[in-house]
C-alpha atoms as a PDB file:
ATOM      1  CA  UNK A   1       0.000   0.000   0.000  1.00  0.00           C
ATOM      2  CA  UNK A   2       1.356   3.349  -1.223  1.00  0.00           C
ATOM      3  CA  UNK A   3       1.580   6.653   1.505  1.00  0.00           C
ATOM      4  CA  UNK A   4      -1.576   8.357  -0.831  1.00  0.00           C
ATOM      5  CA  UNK A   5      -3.681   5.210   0.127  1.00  0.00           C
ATOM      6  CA  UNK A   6      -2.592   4.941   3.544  1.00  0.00           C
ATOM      7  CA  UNK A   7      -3.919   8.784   3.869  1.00  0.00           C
ATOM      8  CA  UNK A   8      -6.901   8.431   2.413  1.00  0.00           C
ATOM      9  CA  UNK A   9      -7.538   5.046   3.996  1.00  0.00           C
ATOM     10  CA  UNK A  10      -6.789   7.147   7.211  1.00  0.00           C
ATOM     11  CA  UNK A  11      -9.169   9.679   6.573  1.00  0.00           C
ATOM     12  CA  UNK A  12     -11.692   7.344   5.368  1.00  0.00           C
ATOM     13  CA  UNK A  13     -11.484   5.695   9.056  1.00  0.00           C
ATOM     14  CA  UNK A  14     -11.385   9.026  10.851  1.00  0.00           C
ATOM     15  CA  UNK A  15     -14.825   9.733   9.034  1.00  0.00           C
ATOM     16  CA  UNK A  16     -16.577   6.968   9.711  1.00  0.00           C
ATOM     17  CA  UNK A  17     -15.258   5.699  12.943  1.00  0.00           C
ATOM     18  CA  UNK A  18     -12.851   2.714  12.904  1.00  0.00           C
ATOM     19  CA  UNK A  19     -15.322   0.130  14.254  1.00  0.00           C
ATOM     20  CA  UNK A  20     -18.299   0.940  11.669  1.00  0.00           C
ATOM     21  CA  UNK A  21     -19.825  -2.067  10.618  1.00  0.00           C
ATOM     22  CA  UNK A  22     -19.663  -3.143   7.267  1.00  0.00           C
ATOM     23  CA  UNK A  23     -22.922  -2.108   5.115  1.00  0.00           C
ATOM     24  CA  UNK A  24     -25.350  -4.649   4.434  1.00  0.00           C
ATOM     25  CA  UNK A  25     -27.401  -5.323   1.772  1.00  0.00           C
ATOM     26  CA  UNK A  26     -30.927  -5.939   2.780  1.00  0.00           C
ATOM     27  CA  UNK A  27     -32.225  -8.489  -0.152  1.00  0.00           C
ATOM     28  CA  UNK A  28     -36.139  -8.708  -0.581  1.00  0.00           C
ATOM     29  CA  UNK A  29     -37.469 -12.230   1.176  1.00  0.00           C
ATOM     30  CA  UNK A  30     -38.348 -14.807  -2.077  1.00  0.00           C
ATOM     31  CA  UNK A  31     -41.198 -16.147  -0.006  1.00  0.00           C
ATOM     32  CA  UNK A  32     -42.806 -12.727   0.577  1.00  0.00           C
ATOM     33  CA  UNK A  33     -46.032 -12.271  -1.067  1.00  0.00           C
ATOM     34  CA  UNK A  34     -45.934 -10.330  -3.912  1.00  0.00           C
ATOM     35  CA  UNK A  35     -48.739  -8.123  -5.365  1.00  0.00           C
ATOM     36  CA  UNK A  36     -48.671  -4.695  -7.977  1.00  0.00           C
ATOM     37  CA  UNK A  37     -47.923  -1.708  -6.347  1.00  0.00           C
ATOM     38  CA  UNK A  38     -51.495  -0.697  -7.154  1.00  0.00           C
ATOM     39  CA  UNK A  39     -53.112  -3.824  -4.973  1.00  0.00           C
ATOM     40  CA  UNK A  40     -50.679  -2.453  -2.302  1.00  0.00           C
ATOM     41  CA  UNK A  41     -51.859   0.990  -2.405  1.00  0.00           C
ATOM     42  CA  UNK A  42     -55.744  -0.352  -2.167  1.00  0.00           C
ATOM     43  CA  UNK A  43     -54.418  -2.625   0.762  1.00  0.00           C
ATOM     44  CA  UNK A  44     -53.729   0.621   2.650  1.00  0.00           C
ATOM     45  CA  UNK A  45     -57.162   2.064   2.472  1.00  0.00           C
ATOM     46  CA  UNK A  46     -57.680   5.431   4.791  1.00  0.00           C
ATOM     47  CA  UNK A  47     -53.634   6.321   4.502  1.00  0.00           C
ATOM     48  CA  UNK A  48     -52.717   9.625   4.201  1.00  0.00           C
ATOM     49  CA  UNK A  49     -50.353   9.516   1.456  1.00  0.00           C
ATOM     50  CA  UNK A  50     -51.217  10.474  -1.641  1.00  0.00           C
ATOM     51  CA  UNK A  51     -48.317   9.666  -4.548  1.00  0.00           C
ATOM     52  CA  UNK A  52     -47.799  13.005  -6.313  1.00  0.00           C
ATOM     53  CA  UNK A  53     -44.814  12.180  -8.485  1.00  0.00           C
ATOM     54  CA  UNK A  54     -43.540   8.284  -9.058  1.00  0.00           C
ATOM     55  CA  UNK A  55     -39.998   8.697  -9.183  1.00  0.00           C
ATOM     56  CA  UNK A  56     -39.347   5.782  -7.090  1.00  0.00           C
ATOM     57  CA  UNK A  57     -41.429   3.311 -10.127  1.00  0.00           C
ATOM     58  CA  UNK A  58     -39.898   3.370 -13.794  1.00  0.00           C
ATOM     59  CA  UNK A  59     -40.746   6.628 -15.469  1.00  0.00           C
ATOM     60  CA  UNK A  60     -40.572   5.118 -19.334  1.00  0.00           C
ATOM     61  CA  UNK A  61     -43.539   2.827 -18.906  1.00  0.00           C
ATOM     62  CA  UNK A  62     -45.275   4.264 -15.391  1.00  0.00           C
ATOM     63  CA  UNK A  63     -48.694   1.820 -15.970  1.00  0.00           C
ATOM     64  CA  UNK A  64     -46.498  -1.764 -16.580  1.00  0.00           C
ATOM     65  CA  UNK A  65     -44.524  -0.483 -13.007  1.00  0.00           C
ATOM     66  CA  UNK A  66     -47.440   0.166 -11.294  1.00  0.00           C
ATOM     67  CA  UNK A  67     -50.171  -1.809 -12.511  1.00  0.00           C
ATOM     68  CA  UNK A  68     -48.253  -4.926 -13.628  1.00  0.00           C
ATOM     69  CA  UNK A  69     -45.073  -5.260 -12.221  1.00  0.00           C
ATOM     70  CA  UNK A  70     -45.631  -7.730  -9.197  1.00  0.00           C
ATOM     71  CA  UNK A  71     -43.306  -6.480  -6.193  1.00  0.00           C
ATOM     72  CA  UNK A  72     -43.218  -6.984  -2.621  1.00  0.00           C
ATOM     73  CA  UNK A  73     -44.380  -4.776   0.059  1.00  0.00           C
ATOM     74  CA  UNK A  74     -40.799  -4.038   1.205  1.00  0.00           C
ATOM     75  CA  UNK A  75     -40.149  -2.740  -2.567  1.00  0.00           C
ATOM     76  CA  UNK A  76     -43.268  -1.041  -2.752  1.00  0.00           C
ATOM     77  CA  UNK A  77     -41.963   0.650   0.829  1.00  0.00           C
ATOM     78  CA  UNK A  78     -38.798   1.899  -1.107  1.00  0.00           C
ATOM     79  CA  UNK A  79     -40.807   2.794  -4.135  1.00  0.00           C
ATOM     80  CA  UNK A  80     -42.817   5.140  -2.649  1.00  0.00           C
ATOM     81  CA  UNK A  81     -40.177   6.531  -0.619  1.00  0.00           C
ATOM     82  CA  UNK A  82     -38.475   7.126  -3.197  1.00  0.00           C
ATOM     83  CA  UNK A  83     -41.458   9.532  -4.864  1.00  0.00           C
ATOM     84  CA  UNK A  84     -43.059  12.274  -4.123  1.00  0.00           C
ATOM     85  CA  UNK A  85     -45.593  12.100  -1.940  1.00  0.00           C
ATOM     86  CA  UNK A  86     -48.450  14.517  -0.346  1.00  0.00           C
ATOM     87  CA  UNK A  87     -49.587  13.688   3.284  1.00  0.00           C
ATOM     88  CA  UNK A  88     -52.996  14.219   4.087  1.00  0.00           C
ATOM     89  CA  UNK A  89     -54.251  16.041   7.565  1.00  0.00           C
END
């Protein structure tokens, strides 16, 4: 290991604390039901979120991604986090 990587590497650890745990990928379950995100929507009937702009679904063909497209409920989760949203009071 060269000095320029031992001072970055350095930094790098100063930043993030030497005894950070490595980051985990959290994969979805295979056995976890899976439904369109549409059927998961109408699952949460009375919520008061109200999807404004789907950027979390695919933007080139919005009614396959969201009428279709079977997901699960974690990926919906991420979906719509990943949009805009409007919440209702």
């Amino acid at each position: 290991m060269n000095s320029l990587s031992r001072k970055i590497q350095g930094r790098f650890q100063r930043l993030i604390g030497s005894r950070a745990p490595a980051p985990t990928v959290q994969r979805d379950d295979p056995n976890a039901p899976r439904r369109t995100s549409a059927q998961w929507a109408a699952q949460r009937v009375g919520s008061p979120v109200v999807l404004i702009d789907p950027d979390g679904w695919d933007r080139t063909d919005w009614t396959y991604s969201y009428f279709v497209e079977r997901i699960s409920e974690r990926e919906y989760d991420r979906r719509l986090g990943a949009s805009t949203i409007r919440v209702k009071m």
